[in-house]
Protein backbone atom coordinates (compact mmCIF):
# COMPACT_ATOMS: atom_id res chain seq x y z
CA UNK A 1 -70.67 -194.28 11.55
CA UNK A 2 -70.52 -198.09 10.73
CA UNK A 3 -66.39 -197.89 10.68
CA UNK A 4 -67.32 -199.67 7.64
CA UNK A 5 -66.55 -198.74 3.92
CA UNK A 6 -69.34 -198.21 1.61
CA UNK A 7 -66.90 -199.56 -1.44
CA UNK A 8 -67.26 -202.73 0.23
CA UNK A 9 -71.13 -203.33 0.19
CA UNK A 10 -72.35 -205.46 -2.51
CA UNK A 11 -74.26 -202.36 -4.49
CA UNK A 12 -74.25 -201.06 -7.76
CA UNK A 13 -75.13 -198.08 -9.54
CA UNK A 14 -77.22 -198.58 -12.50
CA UNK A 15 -77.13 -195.38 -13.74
CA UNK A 16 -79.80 -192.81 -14.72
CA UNK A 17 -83.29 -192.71 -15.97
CA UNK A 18 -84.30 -189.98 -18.13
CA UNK A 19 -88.39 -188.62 -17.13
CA UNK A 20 -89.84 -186.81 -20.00
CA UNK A 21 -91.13 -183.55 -17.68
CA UNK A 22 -94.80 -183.11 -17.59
CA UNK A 23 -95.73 -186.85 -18.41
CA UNK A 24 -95.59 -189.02 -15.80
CA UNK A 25 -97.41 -192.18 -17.21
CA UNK A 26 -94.33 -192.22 -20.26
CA UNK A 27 -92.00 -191.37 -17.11
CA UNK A 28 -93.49 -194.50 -15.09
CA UNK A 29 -93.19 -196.73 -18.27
CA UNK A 30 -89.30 -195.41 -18.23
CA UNK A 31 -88.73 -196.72 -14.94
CA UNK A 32 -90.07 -199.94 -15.26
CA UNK A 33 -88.73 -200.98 -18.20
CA UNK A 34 -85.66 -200.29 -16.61
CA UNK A 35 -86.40 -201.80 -12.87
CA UNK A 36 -87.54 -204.69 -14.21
CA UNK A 37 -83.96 -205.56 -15.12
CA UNK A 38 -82.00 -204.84 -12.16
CA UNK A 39 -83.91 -207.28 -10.13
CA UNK A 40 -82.00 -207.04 -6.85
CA UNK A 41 -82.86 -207.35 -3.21
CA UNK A 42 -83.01 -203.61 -1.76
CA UNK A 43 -83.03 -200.65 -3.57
CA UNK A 44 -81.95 -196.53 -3.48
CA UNK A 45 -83.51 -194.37 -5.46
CA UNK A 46 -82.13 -190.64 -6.21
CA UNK A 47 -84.32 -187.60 -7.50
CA UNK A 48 -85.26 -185.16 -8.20
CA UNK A 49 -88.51 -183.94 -7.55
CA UNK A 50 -90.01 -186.03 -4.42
CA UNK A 51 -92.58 -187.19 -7.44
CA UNK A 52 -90.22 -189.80 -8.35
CA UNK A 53 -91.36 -191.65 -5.56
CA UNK A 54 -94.16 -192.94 -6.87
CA UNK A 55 -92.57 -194.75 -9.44
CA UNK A 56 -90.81 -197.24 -7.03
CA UNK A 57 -94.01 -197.64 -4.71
CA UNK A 58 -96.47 -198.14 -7.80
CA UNK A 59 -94.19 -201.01 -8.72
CA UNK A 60 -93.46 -202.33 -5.53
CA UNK A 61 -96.75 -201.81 -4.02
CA UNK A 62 -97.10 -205.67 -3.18
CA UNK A 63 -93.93 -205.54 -1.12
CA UNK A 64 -94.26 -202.53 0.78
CA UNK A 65 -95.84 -202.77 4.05
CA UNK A 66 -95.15 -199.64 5.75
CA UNK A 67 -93.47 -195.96 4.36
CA UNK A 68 -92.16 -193.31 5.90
CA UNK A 69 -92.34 -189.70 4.44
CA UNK A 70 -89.54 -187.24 5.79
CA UNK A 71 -90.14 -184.45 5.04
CA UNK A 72 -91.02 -180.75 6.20
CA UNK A 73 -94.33 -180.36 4.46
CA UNK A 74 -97.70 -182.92 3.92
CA UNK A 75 -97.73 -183.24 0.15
CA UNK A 76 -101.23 -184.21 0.76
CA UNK A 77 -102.99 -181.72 -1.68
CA UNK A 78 -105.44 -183.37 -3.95
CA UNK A 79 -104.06 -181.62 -6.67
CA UNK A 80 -101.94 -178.65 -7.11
CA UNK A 81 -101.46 -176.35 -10.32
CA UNK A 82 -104.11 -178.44 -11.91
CA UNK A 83 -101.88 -181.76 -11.37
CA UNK A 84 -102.44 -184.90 -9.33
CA UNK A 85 -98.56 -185.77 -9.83
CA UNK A 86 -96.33 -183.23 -8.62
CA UNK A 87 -94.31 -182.89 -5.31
CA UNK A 88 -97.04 -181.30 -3.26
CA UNK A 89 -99.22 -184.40 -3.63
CA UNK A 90 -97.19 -187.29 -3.43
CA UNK A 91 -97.88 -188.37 -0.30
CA UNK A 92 -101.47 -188.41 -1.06
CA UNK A 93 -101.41 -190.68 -4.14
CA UNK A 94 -98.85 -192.88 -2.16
CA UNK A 95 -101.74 -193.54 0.39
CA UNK A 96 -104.25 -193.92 -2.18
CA UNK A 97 -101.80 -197.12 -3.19
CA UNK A 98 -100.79 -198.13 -0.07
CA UNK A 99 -103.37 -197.63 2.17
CA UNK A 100 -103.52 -194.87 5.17
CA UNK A 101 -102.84 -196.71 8.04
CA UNK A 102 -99.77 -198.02 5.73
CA UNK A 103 -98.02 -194.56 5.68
CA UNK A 104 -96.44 -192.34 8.21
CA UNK A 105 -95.78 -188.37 7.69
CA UNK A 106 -92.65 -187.48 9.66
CA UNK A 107 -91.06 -184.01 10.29
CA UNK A 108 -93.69 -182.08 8.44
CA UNK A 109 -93.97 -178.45 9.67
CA UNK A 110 -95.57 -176.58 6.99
CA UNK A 111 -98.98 -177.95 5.82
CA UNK A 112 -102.40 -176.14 4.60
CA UNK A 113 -105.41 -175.93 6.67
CA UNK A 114 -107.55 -177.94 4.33
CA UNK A 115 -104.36 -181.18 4.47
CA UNK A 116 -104.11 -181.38 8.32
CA UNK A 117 -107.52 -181.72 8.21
CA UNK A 118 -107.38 -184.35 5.77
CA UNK A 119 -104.63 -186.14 7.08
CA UNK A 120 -106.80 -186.10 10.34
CA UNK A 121 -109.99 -187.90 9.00
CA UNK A 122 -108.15 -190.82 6.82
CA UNK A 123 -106.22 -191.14 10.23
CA UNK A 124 -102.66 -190.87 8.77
CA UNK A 125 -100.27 -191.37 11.05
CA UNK A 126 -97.96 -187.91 11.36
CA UNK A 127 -95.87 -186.29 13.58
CA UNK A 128 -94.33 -182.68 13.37
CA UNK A 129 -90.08 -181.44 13.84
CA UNK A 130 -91.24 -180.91 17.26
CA UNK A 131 -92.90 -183.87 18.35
CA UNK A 132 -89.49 -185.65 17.29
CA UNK A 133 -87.53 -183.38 18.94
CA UNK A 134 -89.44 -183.76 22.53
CA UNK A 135 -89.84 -186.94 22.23
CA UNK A 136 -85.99 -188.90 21.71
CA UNK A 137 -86.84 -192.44 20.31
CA UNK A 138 -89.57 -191.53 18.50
CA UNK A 139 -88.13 -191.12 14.99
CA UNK A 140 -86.03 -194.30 15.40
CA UNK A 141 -88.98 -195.95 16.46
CA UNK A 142 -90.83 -195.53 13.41
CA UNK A 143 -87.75 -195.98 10.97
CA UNK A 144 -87.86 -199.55 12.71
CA UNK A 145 -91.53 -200.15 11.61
CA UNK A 146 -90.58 -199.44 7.74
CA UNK A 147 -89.30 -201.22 4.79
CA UNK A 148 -89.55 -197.95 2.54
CA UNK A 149 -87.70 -194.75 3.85
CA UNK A 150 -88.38 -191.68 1.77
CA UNK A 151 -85.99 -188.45 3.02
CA UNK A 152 -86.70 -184.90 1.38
CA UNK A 153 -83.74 -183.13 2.04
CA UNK A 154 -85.94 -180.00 3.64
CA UNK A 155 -86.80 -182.41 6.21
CA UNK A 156 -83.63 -181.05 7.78
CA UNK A 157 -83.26 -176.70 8.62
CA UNK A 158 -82.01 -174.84 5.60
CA UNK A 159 -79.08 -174.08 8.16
CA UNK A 160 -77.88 -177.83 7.09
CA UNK A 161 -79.32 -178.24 3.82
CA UNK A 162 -79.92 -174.72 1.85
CA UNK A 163 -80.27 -176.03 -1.36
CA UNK A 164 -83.45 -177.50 -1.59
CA UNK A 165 -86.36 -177.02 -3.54
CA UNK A 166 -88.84 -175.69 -0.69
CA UNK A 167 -86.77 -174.73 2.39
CA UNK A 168 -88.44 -174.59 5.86
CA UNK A 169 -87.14 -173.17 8.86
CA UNK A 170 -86.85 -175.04 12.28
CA UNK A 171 -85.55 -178.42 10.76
CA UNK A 172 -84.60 -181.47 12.11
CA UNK A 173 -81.36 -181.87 13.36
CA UNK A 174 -78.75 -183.95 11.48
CA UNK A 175 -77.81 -186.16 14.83
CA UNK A 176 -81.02 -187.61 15.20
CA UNK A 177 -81.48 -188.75 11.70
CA UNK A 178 -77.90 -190.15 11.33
CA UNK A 179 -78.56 -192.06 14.85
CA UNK A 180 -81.97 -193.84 13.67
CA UNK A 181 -80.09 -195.11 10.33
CA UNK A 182 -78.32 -197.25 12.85
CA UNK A 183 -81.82 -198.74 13.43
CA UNK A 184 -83.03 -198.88 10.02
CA UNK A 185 -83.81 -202.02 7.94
CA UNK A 186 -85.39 -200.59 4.98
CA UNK A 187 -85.45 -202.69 1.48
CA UNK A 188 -86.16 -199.24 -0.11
CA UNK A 189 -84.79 -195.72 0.32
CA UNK A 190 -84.78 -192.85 -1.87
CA UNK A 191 -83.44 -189.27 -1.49
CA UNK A 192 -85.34 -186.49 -3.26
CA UNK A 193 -85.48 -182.39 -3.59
CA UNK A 194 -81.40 -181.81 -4.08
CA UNK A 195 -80.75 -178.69 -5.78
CA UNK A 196 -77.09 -178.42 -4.85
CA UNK A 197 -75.50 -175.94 -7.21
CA UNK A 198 -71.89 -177.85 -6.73
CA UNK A 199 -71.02 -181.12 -5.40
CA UNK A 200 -69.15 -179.24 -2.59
CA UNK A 201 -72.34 -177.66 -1.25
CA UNK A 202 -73.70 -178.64 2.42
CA UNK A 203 -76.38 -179.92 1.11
CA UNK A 204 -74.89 -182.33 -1.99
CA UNK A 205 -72.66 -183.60 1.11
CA UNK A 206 -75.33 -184.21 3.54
CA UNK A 207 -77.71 -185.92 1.14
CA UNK A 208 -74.23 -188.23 -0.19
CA UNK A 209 -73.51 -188.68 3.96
CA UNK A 210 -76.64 -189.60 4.09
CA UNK A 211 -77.00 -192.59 0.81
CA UNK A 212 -73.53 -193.81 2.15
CA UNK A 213 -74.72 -194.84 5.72
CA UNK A 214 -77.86 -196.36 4.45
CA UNK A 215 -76.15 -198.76 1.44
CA UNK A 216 -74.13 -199.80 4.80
CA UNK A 217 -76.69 -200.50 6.98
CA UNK A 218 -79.20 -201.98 4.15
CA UNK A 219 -75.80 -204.51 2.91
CA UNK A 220 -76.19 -205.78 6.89
């Protein structure tokens, strides 16, 4: 998209962090010993459950100004199975640290009664598959307000990217993603909810397509 070549950016992989499943203050502790080693200028994160998230914006909550959530459903449950960490609240414990007029909820179109009406009265700022559909700039426009980009891959239809963890149908379509990365400035990105059964599935390529343009356009 750049006619660039991602082996030429100045990034490096530094590898994996192993989460010990079910505890996420020893999973937390994981990360940071780790992140607090690598010390470099932007980041990518790669999940994993879309939890994983909040391990990047708990420890960078002093440098993130505005974050975008991608994704096709709120996560704004208070708790869910009797857990305040797990991928259906995220985004709700990311605006308890960030602040709600600090996050925006993009592409969601699958979301509980009791949520919407949440997300309504803190006055988060969201917008549905359709709203970004109808209206052409709008998702570029936002991706230009952010320094943290966080993509689920069911953000997209299950036509694109099957192998997620909750598909949704009527997702967003691939061109208007890959033409607001042009756009993008982000000094954090991560890419959660990949459950590709083979490196060669749709989805493993998409969500690769995807963490190639944006180490391009975050090395500019």
């Amino acid at each position: 998209m750049f006619n660039e070549d991602v082996r030429r950016t100045n990034a490096s992989d530094w590898g994996d962090i192993i989460v010990s499943f079910g505890d996420f203050d020893e999973s937390r502790k994981r990360f940071e010993e780790v992140i607090r080693k690598v010390r470099a200028e932007k980041y990518v994160f790669i999940g994993g459950d879309h939890t994983v998230t909040l391990f990047p914006i708990y420890f960078f909550r002093g440098k993130i100004r505005k974050y975008i959530h991608l994704d096709a459903h709120a996560d704004f449950e208070h708790t869910y199975l009797g857990s305040k960490y797990n991928h259906d609240c995220v985004l709700r414990r990311i605006g308890e640290i960030l602040g709600w007029e600090n996050i925006i909820l993009a592409g969601v179109r699958s979301v509980s009664e009791k949520a919407l009406s949440e997300l309504k009265k803190l006055g988060v700022e969201y917008y549905t598959t359709f709203d970004i559909e109808n209206q052409p700039d709008l998702l570029c426009d936002l991706i230009k307000r952010v320094d943290y980009v966080s993509i689920d891959m069911d953000l997209f239809d299950p036509a694109y990217a099957p192998e997620v963890g909750n598909p949704e149908p009527l997702g967003l379509n691939l061109q208007i993603l890959f033409k607001c990365i042009t756009h993008a400035n982000p000094i954090f990105v991560d890419i959660v909810e990949v459950t590709a059964s083979s490196i060669v599935s749709p989805t493993a390529i998409l969500a690769a397509t995807i963490l190639r343009e944006m180490i391009i356009v975050m090395n500019h």
